[in-house]
N, C-alpha and C. Protein backbone atom coordinates (compact mmCIF):
# COMPACT_ATOMS: atom_id res chain seq x y z
N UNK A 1 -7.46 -12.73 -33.59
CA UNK A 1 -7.44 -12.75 -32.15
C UNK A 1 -7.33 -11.33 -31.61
N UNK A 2 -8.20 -10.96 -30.59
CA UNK A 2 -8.10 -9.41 -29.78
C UNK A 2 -6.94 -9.68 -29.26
N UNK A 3 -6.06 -8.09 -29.57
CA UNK A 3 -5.02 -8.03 -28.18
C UNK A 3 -5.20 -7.69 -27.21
N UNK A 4 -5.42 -8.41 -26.03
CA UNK A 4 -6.59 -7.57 -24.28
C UNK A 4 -5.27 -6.79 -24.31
N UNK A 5 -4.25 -7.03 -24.45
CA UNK A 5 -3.02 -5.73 -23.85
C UNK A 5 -3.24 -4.74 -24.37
N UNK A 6 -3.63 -4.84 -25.50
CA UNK A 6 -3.27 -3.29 -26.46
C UNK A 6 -4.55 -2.71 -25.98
N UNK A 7 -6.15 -3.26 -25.80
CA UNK A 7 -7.48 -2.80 -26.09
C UNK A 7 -7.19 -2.34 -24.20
N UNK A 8 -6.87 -2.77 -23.36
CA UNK A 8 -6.60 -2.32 -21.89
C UNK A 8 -5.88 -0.89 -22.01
N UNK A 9 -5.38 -1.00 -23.02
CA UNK A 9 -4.29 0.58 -22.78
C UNK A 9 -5.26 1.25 -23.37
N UNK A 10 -5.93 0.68 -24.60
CA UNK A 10 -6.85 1.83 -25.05
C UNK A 10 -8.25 2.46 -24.38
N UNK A 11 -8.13 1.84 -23.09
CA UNK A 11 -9.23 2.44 -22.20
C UNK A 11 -9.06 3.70 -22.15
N UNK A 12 -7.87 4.41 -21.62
CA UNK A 12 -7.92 5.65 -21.62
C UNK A 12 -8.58 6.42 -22.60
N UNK A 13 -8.17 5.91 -23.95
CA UNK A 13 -8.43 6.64 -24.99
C UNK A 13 -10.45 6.91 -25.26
N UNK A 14 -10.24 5.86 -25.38
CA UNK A 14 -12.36 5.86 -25.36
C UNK A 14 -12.42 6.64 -24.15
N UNK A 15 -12.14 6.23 -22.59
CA UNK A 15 -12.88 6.98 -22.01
C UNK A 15 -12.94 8.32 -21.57
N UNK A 16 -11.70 9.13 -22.46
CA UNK A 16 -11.73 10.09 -22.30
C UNK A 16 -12.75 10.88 -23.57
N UNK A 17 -12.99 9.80 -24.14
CA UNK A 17 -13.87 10.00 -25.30
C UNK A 17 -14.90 10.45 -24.98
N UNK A 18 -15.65 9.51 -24.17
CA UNK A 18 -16.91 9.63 -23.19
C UNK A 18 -16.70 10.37 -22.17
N UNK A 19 -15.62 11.39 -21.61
CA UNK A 19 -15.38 12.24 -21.04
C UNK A 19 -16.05 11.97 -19.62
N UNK A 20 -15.43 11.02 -19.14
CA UNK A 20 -15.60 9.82 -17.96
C UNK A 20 -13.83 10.07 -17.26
N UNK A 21 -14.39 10.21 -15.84
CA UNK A 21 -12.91 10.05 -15.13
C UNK A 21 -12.71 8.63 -14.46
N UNK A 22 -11.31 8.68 -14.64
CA UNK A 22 -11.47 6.96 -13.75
C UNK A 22 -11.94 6.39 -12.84
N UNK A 23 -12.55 7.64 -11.99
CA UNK A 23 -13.37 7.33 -10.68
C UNK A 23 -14.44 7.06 -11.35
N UNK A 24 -15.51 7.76 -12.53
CA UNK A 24 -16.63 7.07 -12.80
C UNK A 24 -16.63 5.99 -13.27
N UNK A 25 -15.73 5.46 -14.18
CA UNK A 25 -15.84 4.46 -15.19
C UNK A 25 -15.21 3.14 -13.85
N UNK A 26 -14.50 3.71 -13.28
CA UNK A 26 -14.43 2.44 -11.93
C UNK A 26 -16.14 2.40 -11.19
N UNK A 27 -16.98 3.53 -11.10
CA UNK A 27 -17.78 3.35 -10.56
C UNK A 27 -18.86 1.93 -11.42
N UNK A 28 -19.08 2.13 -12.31
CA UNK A 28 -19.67 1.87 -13.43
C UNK A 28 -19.76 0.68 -13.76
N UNK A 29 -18.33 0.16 -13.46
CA UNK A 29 -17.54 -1.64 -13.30
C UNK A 29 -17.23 -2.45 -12.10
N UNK A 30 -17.76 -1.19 -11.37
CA UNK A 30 -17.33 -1.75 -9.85
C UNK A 30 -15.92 -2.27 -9.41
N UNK A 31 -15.19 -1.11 -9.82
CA UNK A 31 -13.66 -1.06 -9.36
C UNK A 31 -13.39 -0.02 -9.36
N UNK A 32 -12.20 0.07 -8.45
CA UNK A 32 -11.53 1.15 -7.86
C UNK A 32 -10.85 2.29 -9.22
N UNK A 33 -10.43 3.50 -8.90
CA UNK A 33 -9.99 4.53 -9.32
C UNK A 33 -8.73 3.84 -9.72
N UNK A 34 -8.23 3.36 -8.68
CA UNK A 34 -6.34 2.66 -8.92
C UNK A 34 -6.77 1.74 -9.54
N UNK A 35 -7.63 0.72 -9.65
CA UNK A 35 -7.44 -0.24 -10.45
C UNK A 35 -7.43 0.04 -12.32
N UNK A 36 -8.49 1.16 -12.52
CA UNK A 36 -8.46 1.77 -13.98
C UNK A 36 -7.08 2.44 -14.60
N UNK A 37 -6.87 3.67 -13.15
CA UNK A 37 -5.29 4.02 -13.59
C UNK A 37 -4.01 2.85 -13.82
N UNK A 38 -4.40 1.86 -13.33
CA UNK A 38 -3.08 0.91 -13.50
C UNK A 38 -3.39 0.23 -15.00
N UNK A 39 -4.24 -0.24 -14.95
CA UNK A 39 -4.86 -1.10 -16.16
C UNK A 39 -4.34 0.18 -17.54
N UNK A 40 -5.01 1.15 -17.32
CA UNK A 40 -5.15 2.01 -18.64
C UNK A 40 -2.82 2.46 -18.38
N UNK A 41 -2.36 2.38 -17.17
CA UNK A 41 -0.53 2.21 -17.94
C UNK A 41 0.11 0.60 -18.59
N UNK A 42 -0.98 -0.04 -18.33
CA UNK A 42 -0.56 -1.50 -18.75
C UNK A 42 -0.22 -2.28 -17.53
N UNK A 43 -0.04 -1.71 -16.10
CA UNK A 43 0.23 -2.23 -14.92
C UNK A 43 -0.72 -3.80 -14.13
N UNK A 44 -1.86 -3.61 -14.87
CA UNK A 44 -2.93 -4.29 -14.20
C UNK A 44 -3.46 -5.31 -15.15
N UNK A 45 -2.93 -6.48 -14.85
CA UNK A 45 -3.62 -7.64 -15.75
C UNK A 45 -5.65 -7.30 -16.11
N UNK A 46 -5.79 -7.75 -16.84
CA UNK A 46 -7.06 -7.68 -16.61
C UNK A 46 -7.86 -9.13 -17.79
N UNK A 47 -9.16 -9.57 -17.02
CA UNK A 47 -9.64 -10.33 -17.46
C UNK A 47 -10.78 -10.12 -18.77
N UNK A 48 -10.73 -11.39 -19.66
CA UNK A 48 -11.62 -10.92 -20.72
C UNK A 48 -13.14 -10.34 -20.15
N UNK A 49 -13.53 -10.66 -19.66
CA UNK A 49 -14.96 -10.84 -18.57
C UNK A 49 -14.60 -8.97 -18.10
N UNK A 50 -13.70 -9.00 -17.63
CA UNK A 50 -13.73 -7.39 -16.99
C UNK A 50 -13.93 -6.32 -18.06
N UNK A 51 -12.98 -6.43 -19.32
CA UNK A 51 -12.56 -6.05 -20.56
C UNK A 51 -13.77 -5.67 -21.10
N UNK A 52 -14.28 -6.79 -21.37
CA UNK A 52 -16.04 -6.59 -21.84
C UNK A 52 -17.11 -6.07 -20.73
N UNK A 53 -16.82 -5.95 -19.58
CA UNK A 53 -17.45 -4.66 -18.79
C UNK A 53 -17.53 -3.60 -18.98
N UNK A 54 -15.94 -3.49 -18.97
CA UNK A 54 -15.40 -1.74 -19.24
C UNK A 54 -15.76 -1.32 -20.71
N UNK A 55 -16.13 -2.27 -22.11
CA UNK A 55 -16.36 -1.87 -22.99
C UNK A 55 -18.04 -1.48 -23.16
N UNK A 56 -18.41 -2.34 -22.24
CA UNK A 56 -19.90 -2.09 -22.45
C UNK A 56 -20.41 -0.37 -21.67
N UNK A 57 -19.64 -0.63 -20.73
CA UNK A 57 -19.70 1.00 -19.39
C UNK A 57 -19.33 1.81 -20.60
N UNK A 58 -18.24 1.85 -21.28
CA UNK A 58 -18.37 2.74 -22.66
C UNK A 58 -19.14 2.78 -23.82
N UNK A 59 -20.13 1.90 -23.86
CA UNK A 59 -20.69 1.80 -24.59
C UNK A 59 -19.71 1.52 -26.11
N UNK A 60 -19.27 0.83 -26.41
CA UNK A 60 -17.80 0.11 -27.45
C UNK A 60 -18.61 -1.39 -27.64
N UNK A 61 -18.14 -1.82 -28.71
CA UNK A 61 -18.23 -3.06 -28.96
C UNK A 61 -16.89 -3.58 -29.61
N UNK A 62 -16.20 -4.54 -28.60
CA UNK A 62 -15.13 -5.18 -28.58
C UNK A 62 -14.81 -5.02 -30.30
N UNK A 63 -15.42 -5.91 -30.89
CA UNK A 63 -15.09 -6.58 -32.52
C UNK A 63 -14.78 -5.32 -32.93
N UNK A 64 -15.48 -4.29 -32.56
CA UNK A 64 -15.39 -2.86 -33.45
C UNK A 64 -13.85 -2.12 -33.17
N UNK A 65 -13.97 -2.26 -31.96
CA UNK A 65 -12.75 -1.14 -31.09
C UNK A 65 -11.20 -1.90 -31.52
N UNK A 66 -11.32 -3.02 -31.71
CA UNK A 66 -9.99 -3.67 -31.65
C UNK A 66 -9.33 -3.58 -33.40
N UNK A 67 -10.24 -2.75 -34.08
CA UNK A 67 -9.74 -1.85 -35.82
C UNK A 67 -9.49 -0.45 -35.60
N UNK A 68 -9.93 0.40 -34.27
CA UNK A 68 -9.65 1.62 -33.72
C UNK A 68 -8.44 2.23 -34.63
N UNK A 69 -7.18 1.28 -34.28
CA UNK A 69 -5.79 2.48 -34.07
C UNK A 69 -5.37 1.78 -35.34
């Protein structure tokens, strides 16, 4: 089973990978700057459906990213 908690925090990490600021990668998913900064402290629930947005805007594939850390 994916942990969405743990793979949400690891947004930061990829997208600083892709050297993307939270304003783009909100652009990208069609959400706000605050909504990425909250999500990437663990503040912001987020849905599987969104999760797999933000992985695709990074170009990540879920199955892969969730052996990352």
């Amino acid at each position: 089973m994916i942990d969405i908690i743990k793979l949400s925090k690891d947004v930061r990490i990829f997208r600083l990978g892709k050297r993307l600021t939270q304003t783009e990668l909100g652009t990208k998913v069609g959400v706000s700057k605050q909504y990425i900064y909250k999500l990437e402290k663990g503040k912001q629930p987020i849905s599987a459906t969104m999760l797999n947005k933000i992985y695709a805007a990074l170009d990540l594939d879920l199955h892969v990213a969730k052996f990352k850390i």
